[in-house]
PDB file of N, CA and C in Angstrom:
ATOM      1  N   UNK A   1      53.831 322.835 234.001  1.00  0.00           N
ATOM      2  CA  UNK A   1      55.029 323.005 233.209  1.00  0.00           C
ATOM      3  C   UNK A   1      56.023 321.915 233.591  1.00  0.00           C
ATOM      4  N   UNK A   2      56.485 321.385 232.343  1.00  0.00           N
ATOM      5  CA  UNK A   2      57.624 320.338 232.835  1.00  0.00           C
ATOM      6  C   UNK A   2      59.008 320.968 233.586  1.00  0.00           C
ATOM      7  N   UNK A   3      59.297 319.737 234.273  1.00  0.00           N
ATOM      8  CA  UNK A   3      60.764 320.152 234.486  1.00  0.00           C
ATOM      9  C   UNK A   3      62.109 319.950 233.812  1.00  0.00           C
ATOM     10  N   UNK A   4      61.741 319.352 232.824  1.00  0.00           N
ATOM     11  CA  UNK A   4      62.298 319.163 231.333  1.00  0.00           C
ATOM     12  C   UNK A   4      62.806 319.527 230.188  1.00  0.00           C
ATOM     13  N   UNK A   5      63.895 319.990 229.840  1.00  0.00           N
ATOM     14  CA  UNK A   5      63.315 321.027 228.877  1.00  0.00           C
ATOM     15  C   UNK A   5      63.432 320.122 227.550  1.00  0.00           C
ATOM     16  N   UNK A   6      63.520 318.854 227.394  1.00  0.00           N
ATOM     17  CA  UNK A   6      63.035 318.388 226.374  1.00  0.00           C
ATOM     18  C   UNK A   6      62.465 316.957 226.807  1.00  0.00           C
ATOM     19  N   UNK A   7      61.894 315.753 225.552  1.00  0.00           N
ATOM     20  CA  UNK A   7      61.651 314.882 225.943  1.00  0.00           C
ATOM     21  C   UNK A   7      62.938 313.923 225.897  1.00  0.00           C
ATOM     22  N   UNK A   8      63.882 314.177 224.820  1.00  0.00           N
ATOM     23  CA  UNK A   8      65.279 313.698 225.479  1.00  0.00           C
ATOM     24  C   UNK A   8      65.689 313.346 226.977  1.00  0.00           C
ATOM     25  N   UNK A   9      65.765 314.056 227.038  1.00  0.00           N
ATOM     26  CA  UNK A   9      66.148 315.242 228.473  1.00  0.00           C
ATOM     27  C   UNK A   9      65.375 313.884 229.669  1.00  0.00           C
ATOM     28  N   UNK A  10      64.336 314.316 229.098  1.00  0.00           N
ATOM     29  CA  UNK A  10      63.427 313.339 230.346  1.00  0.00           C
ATOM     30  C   UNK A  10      63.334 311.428 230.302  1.00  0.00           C
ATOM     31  N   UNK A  11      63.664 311.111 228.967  1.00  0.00           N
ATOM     32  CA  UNK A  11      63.967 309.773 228.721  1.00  0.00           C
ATOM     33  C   UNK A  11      65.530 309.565 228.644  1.00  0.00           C
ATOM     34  N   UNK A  12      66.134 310.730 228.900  1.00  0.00           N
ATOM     35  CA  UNK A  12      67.754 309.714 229.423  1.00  0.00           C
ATOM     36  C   UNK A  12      68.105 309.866 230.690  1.00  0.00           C
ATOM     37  N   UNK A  13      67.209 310.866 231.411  1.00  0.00           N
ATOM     38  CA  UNK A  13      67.338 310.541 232.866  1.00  0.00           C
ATOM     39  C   UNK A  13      66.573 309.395 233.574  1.00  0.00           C
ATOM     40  N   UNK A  14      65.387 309.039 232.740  1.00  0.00           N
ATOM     41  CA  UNK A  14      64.686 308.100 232.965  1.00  0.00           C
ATOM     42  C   UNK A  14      65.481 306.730 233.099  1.00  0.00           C
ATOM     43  N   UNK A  15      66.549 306.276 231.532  1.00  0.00           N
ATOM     44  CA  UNK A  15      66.890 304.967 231.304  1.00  0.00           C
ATOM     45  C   UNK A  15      68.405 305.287 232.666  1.00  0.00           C
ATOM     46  N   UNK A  16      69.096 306.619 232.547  1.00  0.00           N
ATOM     47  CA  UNK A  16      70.117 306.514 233.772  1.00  0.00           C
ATOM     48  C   UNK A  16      69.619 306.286 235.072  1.00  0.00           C
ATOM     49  N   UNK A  17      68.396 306.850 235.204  1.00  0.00           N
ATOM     50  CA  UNK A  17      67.968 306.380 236.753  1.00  0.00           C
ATOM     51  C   UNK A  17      67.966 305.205 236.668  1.00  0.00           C
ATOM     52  N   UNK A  18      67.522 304.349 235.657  1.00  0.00           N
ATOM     53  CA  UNK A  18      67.241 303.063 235.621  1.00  0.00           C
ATOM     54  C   UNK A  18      67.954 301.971 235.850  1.00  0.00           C
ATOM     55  N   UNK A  19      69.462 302.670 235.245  1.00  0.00           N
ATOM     56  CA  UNK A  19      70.304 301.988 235.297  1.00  0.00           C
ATOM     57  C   UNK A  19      70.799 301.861 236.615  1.00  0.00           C
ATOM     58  N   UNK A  20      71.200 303.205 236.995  1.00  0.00           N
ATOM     59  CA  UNK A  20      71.902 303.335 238.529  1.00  0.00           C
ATOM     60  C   UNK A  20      71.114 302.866 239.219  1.00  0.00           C
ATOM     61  N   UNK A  21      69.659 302.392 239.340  1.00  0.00           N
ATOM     62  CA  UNK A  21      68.867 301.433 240.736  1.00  0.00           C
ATOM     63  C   UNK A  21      69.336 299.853 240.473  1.00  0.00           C
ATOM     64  N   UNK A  22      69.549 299.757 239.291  1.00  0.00           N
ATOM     65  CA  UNK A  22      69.681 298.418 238.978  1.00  0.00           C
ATOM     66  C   UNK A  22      71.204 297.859 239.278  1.00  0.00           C
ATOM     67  N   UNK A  23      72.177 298.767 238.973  1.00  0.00           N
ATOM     68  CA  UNK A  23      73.387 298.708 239.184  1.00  0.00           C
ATOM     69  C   UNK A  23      73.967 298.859 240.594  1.00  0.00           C
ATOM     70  N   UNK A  24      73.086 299.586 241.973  1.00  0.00           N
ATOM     71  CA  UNK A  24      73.096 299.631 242.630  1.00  0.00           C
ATOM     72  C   UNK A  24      72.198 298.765 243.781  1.00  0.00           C
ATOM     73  N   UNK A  25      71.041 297.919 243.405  1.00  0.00           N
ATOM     74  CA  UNK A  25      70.469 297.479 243.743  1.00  0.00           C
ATOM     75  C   UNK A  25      71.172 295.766 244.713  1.00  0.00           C
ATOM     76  N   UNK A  26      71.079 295.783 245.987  1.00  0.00           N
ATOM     77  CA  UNK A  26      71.741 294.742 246.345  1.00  0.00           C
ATOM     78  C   UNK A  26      70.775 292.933 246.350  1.00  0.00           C
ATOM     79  N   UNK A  27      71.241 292.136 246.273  1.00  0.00           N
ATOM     80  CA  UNK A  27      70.892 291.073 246.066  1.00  0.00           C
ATOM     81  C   UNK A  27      69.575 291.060 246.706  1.00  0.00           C
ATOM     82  N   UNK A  28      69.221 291.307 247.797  1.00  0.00           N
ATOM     83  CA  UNK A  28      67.906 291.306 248.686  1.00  0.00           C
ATOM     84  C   UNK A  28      67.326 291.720 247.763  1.00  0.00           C
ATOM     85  N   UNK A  29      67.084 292.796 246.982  1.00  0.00           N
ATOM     86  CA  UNK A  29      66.188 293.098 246.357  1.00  0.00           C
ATOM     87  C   UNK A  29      66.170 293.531 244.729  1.00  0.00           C
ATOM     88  N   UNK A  30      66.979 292.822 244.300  1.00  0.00           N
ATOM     89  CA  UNK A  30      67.114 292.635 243.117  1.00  0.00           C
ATOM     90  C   UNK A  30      68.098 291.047 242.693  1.00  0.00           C
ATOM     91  N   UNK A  31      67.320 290.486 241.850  1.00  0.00           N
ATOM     92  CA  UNK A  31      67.600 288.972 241.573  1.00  0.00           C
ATOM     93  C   UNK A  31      69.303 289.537 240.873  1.00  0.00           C
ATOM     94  N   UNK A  32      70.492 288.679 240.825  1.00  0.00           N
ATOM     95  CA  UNK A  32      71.622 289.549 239.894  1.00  0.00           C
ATOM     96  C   UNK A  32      71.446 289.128 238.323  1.00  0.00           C
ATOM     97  N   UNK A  33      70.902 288.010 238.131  1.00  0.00           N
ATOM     98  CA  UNK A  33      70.493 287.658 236.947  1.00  0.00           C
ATOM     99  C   UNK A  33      69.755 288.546 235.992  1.00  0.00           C
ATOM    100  N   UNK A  34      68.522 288.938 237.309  1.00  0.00           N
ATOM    101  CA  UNK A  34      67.465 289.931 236.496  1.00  0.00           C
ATOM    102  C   UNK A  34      68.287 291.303 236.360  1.00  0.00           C
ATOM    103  N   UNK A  35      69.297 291.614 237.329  1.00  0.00           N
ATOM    104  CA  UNK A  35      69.946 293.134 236.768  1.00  0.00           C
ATOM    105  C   UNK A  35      71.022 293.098 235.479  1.00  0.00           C
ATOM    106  N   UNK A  36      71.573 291.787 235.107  1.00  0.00           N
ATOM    107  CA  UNK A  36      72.113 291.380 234.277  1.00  0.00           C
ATOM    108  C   UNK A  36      71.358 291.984 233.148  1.00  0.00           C
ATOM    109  N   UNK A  37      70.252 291.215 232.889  1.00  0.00           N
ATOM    110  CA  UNK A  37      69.592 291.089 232.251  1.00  0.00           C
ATOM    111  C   UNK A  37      68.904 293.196 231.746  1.00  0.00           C
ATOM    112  N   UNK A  38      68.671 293.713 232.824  1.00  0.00           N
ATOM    113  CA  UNK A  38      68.501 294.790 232.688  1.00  0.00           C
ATOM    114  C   UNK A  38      69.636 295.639 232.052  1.00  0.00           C
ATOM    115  N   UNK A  39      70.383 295.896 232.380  1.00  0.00           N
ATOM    116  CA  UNK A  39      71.351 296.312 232.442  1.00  0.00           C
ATOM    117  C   UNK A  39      72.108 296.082 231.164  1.00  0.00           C
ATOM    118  N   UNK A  40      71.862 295.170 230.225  1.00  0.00           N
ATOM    119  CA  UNK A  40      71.986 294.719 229.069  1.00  0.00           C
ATOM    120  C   UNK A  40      70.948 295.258 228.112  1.00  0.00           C
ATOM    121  N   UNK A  41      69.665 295.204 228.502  1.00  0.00           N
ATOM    122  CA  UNK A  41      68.568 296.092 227.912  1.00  0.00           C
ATOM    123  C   UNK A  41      68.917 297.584 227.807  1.00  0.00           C
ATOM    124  N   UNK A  42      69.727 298.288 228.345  1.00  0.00           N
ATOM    125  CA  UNK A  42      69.918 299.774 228.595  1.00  0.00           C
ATOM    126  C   UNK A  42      71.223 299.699 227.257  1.00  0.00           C
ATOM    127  N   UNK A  43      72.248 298.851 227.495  1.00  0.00           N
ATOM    128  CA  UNK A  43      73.157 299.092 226.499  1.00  0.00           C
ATOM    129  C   UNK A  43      72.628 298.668 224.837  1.00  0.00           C
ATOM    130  N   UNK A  44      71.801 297.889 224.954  1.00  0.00           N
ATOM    131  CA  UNK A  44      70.840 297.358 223.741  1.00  0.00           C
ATOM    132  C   UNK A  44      70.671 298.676 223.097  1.00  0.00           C
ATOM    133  N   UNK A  45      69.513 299.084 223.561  1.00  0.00           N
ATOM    134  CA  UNK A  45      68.809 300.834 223.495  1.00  0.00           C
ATOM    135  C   UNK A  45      69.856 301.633 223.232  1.00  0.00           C
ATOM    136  N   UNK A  46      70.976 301.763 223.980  1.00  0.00           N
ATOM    137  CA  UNK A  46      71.868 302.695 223.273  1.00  0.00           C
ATOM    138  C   UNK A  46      72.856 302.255 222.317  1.00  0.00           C
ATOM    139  N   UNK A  47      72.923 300.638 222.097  1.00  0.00           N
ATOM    140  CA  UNK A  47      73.299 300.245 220.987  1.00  0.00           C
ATOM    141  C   UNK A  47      72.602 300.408 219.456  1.00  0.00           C
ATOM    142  N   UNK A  48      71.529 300.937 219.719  1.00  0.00           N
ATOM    143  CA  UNK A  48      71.033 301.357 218.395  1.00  0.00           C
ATOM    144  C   UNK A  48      70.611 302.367 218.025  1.00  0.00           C
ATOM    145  N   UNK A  49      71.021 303.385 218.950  1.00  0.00           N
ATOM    146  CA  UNK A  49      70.838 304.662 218.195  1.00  0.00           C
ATOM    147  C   UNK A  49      71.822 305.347 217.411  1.00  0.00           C
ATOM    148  N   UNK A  50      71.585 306.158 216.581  1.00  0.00           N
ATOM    149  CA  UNK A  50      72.275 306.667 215.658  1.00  0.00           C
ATOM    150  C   UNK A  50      73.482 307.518 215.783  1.00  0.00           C
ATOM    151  N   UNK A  51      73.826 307.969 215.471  1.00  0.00           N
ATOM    152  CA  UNK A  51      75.361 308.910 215.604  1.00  0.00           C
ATOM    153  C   UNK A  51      75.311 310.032 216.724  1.00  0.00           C
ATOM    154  N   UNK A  52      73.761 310.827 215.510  1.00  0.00           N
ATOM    155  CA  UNK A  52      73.738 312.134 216.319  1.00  0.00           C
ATOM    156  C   UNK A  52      73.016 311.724 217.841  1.00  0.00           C
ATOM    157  N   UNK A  53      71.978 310.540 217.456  1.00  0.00           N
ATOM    158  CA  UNK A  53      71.503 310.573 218.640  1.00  0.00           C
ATOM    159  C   UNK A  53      72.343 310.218 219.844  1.00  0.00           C
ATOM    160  N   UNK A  54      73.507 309.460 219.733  1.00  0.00           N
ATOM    161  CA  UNK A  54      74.117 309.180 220.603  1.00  0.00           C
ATOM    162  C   UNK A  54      74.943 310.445 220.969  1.00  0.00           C
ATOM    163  N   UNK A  55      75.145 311.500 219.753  1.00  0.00           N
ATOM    164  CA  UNK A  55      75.842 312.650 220.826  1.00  0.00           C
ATOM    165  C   UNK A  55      74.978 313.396 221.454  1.00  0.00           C
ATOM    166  N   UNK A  56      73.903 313.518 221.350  1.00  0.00           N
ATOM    167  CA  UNK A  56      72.906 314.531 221.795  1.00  0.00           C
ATOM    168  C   UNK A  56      72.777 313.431 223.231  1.00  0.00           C
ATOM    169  N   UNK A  57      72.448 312.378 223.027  1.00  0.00           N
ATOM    170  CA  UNK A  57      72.774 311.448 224.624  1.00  0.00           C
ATOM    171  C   UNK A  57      73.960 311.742 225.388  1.00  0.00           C
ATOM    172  N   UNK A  58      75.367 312.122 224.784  1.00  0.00           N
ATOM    173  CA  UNK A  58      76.431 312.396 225.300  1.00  0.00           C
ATOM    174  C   UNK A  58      76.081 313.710 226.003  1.00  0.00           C
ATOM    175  N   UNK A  59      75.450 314.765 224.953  1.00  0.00           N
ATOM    176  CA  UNK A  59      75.927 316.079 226.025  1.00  0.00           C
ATOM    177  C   UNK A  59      74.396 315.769 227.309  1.00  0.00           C
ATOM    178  N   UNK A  60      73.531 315.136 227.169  1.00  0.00           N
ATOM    179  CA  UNK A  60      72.760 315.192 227.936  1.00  0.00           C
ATOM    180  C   UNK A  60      73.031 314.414 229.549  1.00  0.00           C
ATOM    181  N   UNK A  61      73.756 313.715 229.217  1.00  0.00           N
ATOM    182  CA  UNK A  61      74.766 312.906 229.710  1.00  0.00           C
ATOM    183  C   UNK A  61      76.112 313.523 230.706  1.00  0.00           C
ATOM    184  N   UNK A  62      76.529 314.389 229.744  1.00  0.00           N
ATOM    185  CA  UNK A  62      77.676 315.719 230.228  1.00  0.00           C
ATOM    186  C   UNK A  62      76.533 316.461 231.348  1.00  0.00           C
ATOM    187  N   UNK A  63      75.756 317.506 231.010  1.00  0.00           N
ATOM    188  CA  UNK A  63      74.919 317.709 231.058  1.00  0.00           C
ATOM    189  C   UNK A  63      74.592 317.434 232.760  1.00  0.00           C
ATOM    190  N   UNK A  64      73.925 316.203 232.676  1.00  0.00           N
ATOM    191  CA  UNK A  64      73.706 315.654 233.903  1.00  0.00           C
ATOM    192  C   UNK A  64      74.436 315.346 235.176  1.00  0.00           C
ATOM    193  N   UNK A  65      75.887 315.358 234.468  1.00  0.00           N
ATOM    194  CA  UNK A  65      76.926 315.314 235.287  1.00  0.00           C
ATOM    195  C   UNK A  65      77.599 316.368 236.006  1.00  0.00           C
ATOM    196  N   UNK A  66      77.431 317.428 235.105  1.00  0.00           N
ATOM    197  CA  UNK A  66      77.859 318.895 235.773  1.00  0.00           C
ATOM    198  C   UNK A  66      77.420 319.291 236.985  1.00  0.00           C
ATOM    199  N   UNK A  67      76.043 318.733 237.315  1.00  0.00           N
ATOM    200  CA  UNK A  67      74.687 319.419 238.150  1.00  0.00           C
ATOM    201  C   UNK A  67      74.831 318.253 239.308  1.00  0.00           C
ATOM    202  N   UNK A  68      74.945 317.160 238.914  1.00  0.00           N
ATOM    203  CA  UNK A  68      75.071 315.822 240.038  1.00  0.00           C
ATOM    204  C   UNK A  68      75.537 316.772 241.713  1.00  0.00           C
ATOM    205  N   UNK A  69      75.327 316.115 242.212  1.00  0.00           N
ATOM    206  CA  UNK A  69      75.989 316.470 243.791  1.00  0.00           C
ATOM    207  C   UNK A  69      76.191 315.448 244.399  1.00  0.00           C
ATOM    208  N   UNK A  70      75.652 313.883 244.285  1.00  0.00           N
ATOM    209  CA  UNK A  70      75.966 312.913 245.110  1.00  0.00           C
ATOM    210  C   UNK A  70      77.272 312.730 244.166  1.00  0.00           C
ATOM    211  N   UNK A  71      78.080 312.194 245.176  1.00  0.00           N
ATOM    212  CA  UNK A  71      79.568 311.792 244.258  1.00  0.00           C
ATOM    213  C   UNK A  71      79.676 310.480 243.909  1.00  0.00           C
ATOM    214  N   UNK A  72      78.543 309.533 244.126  1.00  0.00           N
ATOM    215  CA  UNK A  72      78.681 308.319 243.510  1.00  0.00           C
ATOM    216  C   UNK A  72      77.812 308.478 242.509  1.00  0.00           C
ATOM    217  N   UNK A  73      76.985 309.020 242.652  1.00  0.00           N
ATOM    218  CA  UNK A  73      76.289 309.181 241.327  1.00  0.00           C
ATOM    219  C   UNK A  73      76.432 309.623 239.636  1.00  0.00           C
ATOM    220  N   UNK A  74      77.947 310.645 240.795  1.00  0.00           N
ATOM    221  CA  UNK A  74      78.596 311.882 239.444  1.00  0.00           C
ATOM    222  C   UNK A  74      79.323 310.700 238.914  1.00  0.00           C
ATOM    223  N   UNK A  75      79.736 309.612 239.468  1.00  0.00           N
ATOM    224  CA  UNK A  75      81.264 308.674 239.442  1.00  0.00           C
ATOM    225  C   UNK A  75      80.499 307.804 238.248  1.00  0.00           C
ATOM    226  N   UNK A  76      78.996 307.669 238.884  1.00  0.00           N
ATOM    227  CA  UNK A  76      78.628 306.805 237.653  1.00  0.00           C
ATOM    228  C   UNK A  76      78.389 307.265 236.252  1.00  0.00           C
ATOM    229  N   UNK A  77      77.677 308.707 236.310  1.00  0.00           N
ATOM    230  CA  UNK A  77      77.251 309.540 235.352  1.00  0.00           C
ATOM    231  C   UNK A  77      78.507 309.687 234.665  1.00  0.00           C
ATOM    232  N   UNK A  78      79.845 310.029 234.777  1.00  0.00           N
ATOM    233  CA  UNK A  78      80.912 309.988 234.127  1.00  0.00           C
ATOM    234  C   UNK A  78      81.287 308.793 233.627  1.00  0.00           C
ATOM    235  N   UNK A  79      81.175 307.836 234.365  1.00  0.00           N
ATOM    236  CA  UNK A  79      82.062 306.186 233.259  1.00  0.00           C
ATOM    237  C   UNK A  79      80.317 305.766 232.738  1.00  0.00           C
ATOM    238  N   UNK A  80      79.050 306.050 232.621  1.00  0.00           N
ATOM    239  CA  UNK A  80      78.146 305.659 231.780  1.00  0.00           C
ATOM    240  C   UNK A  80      78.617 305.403 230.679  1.00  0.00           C
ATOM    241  N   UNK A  81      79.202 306.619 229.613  1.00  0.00           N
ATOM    242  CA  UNK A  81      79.320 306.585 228.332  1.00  0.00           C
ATOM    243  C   UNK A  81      80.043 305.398 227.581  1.00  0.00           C
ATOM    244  N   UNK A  82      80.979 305.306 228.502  1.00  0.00           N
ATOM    245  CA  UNK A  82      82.004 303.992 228.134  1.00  0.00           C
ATOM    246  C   UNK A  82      81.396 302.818 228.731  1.00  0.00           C
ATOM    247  N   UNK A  83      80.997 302.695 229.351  1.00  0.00           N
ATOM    248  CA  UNK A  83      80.308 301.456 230.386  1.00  0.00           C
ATOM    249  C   UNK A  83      78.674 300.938 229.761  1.00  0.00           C
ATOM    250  N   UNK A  84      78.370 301.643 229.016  1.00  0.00           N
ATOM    251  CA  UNK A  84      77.314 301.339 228.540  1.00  0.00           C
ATOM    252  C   UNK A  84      77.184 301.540 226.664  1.00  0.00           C
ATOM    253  N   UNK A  85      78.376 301.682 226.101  1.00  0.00           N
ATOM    254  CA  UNK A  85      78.568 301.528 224.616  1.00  0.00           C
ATOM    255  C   UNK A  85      78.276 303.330 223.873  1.00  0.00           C
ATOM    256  N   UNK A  86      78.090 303.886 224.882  1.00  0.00           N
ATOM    257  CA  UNK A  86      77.745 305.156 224.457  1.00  0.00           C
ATOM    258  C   UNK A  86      78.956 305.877 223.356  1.00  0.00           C
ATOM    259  N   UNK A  87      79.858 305.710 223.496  1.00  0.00           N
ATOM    260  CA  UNK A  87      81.284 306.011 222.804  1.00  0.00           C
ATOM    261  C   UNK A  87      82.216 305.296 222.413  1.00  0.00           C
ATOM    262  N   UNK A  88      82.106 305.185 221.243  1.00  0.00           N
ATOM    263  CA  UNK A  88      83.273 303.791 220.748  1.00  0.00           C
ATOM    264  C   UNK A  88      85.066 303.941 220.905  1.00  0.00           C
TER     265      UNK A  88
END
């Protein structure tokens, strides 16, 4: 049984994890060019989804933030939306 309860669910924690390693990732082990570069790919992706999909990303988003417990993590999970084009 997943721990998921949708596939939403599991592909926006996927692209936020993604983001926060990349965004957090220090020069030793991440090129800054290549996180540039990433990190631009994530706002891409949520630059083209649609209305609803972007609110259904929002509450999943909300969502994720309620439950957080690291406090840098919650810090990021809260300015995502704006920081990554999620909300105009």
């Amino acid at each position: 049984m997943s721990q998921y309860p949708s596939l939403t669910r599991a592909l926006a924690e996927a692209l936020v994890d993604l983001a926060w390693f990349v965004e957090n990732a220090d020069d030793e082990h991440m090129d800054q060019d290549d996180a540039v570069k990433a990190l631009e790919g994530v706002a891409a992706v949520v630059d083209r989804l649609s209305e609803s999909q972007r609110a259904e990303f929002q509450q999943v988003i909300e969502a994720m933030t309620e439950t957080e417990s690291d406090p840098g993590r919650r810090e990021f999970l809260e300015a995502f939306p704006d920081g990554f084009g999620l909300v105009e």
